[in-house]
PDB file of N, CA and C in Angstrom:
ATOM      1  N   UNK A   1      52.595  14.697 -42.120  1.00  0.00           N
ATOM      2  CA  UNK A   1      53.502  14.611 -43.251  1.00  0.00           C
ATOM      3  C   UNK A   1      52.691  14.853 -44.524  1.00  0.00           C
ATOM      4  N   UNK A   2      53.238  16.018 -45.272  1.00  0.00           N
ATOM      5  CA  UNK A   2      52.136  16.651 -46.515  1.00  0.00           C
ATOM      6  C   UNK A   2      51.932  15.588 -47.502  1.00  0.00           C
ATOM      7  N   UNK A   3      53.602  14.599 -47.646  1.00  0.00           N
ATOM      8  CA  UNK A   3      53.202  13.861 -48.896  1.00  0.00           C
ATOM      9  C   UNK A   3      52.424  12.543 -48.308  1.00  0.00           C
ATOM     10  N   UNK A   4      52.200  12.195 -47.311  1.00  0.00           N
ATOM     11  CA  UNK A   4      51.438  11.138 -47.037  1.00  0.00           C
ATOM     12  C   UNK A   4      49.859  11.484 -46.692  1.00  0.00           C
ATOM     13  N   UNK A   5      49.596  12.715 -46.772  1.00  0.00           N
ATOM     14  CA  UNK A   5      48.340  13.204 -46.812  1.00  0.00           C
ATOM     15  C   UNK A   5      47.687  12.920 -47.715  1.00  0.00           C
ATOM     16  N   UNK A   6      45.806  12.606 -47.197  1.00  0.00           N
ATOM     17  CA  UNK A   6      45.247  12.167 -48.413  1.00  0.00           C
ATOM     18  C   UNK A   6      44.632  13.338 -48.810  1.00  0.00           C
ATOM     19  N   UNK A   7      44.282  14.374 -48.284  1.00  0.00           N
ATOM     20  CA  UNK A   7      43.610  15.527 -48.523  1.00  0.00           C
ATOM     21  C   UNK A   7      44.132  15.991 -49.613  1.00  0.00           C
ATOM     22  N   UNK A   8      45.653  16.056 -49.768  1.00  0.00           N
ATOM     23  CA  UNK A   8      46.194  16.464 -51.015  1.00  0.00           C
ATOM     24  C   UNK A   8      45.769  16.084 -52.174  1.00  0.00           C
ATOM     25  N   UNK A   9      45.063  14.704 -52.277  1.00  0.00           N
ATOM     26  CA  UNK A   9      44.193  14.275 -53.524  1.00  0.00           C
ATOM     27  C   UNK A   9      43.281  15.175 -54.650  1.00  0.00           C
ATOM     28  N   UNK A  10      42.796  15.931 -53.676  1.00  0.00           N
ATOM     29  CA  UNK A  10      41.496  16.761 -54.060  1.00  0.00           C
ATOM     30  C   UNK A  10      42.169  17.768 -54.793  1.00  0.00           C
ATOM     31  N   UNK A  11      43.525  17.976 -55.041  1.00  0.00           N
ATOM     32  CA  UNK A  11      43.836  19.094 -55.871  1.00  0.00           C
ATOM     33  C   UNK A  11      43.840  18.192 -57.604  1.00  0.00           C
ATOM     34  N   UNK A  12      43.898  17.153 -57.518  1.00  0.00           N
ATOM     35  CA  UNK A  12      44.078  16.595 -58.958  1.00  0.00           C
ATOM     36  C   UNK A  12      42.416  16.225 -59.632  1.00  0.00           C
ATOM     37  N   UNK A  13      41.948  16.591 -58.644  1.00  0.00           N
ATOM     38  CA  UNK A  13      39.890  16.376 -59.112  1.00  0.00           C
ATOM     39  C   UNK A  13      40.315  16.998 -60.578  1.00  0.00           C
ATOM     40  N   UNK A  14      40.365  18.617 -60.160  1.00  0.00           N
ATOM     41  CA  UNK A  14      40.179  19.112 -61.787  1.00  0.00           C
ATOM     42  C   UNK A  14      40.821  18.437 -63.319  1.00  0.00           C
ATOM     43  N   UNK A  15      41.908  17.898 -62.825  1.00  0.00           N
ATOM     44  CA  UNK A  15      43.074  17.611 -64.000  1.00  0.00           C
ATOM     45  C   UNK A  15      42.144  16.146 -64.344  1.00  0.00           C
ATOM     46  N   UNK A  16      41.773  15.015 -63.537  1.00  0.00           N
ATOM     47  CA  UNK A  16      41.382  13.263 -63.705  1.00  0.00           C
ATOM     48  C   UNK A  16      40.235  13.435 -63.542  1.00  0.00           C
ATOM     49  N   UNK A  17      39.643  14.401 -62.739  1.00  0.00           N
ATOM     50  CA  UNK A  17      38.217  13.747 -61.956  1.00  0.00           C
ATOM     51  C   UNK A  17      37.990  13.346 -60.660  1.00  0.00           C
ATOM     52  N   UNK A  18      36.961  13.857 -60.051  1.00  0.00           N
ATOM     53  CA  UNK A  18      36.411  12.600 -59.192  1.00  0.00           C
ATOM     54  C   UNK A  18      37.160  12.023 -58.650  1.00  0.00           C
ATOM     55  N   UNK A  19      36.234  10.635 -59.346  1.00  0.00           N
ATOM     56  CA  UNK A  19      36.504   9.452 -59.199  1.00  0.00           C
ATOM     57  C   UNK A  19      37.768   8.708 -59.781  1.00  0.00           C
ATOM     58  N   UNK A  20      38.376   9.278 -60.099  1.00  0.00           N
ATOM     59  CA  UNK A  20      39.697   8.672 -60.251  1.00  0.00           C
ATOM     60  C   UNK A  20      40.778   9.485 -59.502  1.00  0.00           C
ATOM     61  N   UNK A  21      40.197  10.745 -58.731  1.00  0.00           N
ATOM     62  CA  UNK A  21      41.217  10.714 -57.634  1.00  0.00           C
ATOM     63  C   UNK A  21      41.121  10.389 -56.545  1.00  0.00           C
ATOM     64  N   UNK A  22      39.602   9.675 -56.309  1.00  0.00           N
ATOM     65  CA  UNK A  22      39.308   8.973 -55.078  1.00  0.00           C
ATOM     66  C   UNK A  22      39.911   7.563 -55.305  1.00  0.00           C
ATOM     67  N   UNK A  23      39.808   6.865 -56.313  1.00  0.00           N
ATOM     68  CA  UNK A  23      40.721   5.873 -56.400  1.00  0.00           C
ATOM     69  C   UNK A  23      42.542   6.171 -56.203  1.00  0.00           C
ATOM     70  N   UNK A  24      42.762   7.082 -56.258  1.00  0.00           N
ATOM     71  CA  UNK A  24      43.920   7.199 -56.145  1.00  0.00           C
ATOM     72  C   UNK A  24      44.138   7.429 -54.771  1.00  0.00           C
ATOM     73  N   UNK A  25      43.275   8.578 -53.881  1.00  0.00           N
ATOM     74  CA  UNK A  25      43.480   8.428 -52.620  1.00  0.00           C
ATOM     75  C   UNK A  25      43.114   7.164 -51.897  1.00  0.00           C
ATOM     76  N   UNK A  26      41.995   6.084 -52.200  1.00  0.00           N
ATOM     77  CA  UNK A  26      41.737   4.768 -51.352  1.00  0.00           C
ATOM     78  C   UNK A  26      43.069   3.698 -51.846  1.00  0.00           C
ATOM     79  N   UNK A  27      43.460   3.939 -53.015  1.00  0.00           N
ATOM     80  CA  UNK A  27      44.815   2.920 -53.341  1.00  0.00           C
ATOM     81  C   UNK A  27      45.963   3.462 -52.174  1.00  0.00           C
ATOM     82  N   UNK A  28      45.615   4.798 -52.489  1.00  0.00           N
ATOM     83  CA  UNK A  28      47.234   5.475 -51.504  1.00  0.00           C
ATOM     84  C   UNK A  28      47.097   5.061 -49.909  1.00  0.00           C
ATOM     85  N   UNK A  29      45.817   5.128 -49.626  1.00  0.00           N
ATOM     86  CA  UNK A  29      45.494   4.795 -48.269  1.00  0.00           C
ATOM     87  C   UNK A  29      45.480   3.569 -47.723  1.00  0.00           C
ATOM     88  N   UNK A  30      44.969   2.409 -48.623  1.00  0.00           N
ATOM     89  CA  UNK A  30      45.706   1.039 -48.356  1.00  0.00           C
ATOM     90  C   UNK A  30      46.918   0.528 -48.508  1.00  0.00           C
ATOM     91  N   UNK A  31      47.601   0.904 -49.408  1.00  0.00           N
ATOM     92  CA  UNK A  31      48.899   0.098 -49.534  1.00  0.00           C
ATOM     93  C   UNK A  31      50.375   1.610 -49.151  1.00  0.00           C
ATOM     94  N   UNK A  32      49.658   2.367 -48.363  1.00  0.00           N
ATOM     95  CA  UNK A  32      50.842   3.464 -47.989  1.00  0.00           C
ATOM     96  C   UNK A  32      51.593   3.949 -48.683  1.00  0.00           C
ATOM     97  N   UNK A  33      51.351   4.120 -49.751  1.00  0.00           N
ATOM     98  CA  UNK A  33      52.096   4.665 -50.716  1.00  0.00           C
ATOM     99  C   UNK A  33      51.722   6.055 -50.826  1.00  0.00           C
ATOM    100  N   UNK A  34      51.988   7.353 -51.452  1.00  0.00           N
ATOM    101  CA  UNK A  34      51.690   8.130 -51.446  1.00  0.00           C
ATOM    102  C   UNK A  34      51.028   8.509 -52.852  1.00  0.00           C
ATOM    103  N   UNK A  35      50.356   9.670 -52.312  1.00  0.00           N
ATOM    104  CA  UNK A  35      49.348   9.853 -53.553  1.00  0.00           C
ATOM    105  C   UNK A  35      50.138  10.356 -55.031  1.00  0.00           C
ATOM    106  N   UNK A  36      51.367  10.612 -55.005  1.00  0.00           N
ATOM    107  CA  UNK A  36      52.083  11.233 -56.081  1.00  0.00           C
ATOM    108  C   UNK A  36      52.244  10.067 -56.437  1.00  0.00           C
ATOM    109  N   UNK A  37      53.154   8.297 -56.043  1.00  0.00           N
ATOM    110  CA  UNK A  37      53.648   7.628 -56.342  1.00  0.00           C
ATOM    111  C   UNK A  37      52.052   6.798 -56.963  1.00  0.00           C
ATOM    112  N   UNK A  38      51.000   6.783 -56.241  1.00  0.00           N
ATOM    113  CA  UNK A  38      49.972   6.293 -57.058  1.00  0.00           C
ATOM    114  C   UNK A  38      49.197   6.822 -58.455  1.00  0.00           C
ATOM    115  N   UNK A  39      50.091   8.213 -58.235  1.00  0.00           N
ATOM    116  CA  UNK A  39      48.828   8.990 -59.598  1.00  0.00           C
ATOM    117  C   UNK A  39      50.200   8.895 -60.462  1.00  0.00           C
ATOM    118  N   UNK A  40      51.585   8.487 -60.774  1.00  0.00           N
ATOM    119  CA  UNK A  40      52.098   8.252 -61.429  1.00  0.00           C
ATOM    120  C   UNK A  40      51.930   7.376 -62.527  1.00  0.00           C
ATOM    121  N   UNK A  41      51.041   6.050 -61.569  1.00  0.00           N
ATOM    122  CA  UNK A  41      50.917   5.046 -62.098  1.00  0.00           C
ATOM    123  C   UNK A  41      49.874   4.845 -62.923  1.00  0.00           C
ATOM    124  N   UNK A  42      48.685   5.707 -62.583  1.00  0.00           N
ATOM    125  CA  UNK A  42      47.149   5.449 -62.584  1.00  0.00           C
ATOM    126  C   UNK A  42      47.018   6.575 -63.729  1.00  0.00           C
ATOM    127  N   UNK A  43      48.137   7.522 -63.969  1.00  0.00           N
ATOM    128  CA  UNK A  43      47.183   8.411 -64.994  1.00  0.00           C
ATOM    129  C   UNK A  43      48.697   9.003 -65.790  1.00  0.00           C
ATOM    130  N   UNK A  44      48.685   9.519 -66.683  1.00  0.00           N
ATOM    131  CA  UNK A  44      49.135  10.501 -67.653  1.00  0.00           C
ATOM    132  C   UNK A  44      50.206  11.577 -67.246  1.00  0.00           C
ATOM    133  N   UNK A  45      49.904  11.764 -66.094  1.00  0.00           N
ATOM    134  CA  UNK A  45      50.692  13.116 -65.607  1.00  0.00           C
ATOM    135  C   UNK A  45      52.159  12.882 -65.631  1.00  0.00           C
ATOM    136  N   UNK A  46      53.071  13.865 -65.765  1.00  0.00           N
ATOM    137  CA  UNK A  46      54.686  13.640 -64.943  1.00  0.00           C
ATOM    138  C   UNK A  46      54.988  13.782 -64.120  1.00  0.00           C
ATOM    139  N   UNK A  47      56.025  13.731 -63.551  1.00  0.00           N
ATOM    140  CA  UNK A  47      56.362  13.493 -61.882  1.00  0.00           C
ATOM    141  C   UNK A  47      56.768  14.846 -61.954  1.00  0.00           C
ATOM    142  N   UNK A  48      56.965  16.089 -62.639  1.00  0.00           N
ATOM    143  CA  UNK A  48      56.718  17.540 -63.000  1.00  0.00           C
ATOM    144  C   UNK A  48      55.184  18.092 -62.392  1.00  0.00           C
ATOM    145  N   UNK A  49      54.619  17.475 -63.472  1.00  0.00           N
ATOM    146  CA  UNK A  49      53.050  17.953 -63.356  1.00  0.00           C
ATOM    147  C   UNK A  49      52.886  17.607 -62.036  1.00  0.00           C
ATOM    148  N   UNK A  50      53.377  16.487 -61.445  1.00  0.00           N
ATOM    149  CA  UNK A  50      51.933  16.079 -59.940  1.00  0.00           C
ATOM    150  C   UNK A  50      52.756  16.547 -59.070  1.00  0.00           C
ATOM    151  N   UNK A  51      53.962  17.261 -59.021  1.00  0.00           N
ATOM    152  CA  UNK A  51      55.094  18.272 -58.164  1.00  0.00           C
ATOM    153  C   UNK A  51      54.008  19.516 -58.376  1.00  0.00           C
ATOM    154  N   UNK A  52      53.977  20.142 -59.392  1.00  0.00           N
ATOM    155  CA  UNK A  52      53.332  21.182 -58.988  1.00  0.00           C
ATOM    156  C   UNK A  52      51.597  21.341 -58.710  1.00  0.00           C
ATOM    157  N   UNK A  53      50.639  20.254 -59.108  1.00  0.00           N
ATOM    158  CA  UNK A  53      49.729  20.277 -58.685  1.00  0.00           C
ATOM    159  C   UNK A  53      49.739  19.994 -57.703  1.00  0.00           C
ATOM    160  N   UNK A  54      49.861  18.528 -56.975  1.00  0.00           N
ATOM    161  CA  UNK A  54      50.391  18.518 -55.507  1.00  0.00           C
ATOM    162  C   UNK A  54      50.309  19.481 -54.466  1.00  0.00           C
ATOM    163  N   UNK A  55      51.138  20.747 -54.812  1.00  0.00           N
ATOM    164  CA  UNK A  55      52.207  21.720 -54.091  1.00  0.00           C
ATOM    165  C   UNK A  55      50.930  22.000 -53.068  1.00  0.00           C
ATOM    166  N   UNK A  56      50.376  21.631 -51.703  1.00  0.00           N
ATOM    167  CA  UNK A  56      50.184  22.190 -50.681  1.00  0.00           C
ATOM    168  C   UNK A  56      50.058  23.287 -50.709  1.00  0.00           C
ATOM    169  N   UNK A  57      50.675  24.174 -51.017  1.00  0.00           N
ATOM    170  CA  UNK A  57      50.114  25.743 -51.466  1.00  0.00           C
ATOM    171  C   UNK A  57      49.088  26.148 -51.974  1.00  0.00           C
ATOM    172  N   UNK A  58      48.548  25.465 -53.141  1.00  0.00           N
ATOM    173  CA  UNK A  58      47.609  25.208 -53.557  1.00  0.00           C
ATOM    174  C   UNK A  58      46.328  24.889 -53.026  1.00  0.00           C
ATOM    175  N   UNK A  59      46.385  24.343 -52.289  1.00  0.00           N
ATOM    176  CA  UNK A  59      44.706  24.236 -51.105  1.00  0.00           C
ATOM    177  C   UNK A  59      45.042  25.376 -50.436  1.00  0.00           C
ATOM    178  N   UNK A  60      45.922  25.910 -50.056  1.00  0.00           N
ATOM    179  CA  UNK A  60      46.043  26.728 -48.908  1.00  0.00           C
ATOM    180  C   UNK A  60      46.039  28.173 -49.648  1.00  0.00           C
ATOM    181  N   UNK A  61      46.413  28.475 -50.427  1.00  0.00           N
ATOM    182  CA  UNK A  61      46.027  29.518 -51.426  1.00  0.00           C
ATOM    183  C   UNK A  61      47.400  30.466 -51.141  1.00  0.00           C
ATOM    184  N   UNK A  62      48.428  29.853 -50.472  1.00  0.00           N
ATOM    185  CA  UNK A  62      49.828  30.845 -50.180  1.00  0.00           C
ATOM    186  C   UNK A  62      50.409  30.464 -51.554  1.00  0.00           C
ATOM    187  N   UNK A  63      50.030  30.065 -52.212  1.00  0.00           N
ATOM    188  CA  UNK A  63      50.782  30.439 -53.407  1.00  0.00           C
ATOM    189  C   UNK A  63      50.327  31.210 -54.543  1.00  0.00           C
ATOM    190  N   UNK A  64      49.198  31.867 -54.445  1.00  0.00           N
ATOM    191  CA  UNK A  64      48.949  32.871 -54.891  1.00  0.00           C
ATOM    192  C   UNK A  64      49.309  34.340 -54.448  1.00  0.00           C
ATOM    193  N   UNK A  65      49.380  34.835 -55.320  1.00  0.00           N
ATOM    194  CA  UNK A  65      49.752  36.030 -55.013  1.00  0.00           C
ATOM    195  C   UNK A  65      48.541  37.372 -54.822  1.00  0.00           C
ATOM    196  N   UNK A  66      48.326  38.429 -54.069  1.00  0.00           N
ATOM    197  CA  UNK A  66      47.210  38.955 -53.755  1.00  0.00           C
ATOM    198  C   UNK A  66      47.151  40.661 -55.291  1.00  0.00           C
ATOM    199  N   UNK A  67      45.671  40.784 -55.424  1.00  0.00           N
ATOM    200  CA  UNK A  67      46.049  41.599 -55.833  1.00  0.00           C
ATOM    201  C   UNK A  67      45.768  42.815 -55.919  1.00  0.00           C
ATOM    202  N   UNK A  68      46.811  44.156 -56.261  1.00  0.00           N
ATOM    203  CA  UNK A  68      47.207  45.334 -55.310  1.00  0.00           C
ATOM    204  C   UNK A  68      45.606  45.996 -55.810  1.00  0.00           C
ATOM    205  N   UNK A  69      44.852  46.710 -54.862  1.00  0.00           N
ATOM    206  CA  UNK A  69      43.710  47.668 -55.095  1.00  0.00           C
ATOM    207  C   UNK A  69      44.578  48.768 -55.921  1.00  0.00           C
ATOM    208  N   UNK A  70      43.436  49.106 -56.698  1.00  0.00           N
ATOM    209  CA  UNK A  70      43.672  50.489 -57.320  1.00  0.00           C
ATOM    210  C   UNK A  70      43.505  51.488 -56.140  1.00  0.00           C
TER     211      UNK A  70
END
């Protein structure tokens, strides 16, 4: 299940840091909450912003688009 994944953490390094998205993944990982509902709490972002950083696509790079050779 993508949103209960902690791996998904590592996309918000760039935006918090670190160490404050490892706190966000060890909070999410003890008390089962998910990492969107913990970085709501813990930082600045909107429930906008951590929808599209979040987005699984994003580690996986299918949401980029490729681009055409000359």
């Amino acid at each position: 299940m993508v949103d209960r994944g902690l791996a998904i953490v590592t996309t918000l390094v760039p935006h918090i840091g670190y160490d404050a998205s490892a706190a966000i993944a060890h909070e999410a990982g003890e008390t089962g909450q998910t990492v969107k509902e913990v970085a709501l709490v813990r930082t600045d972002l909107s429930s906008d912003e951590l929808d599209e950083i979040l987005d699984p696509s994003r580690m996986t790079g299918q949401g980029r688009q490729p681009t055409p050779s000359s």
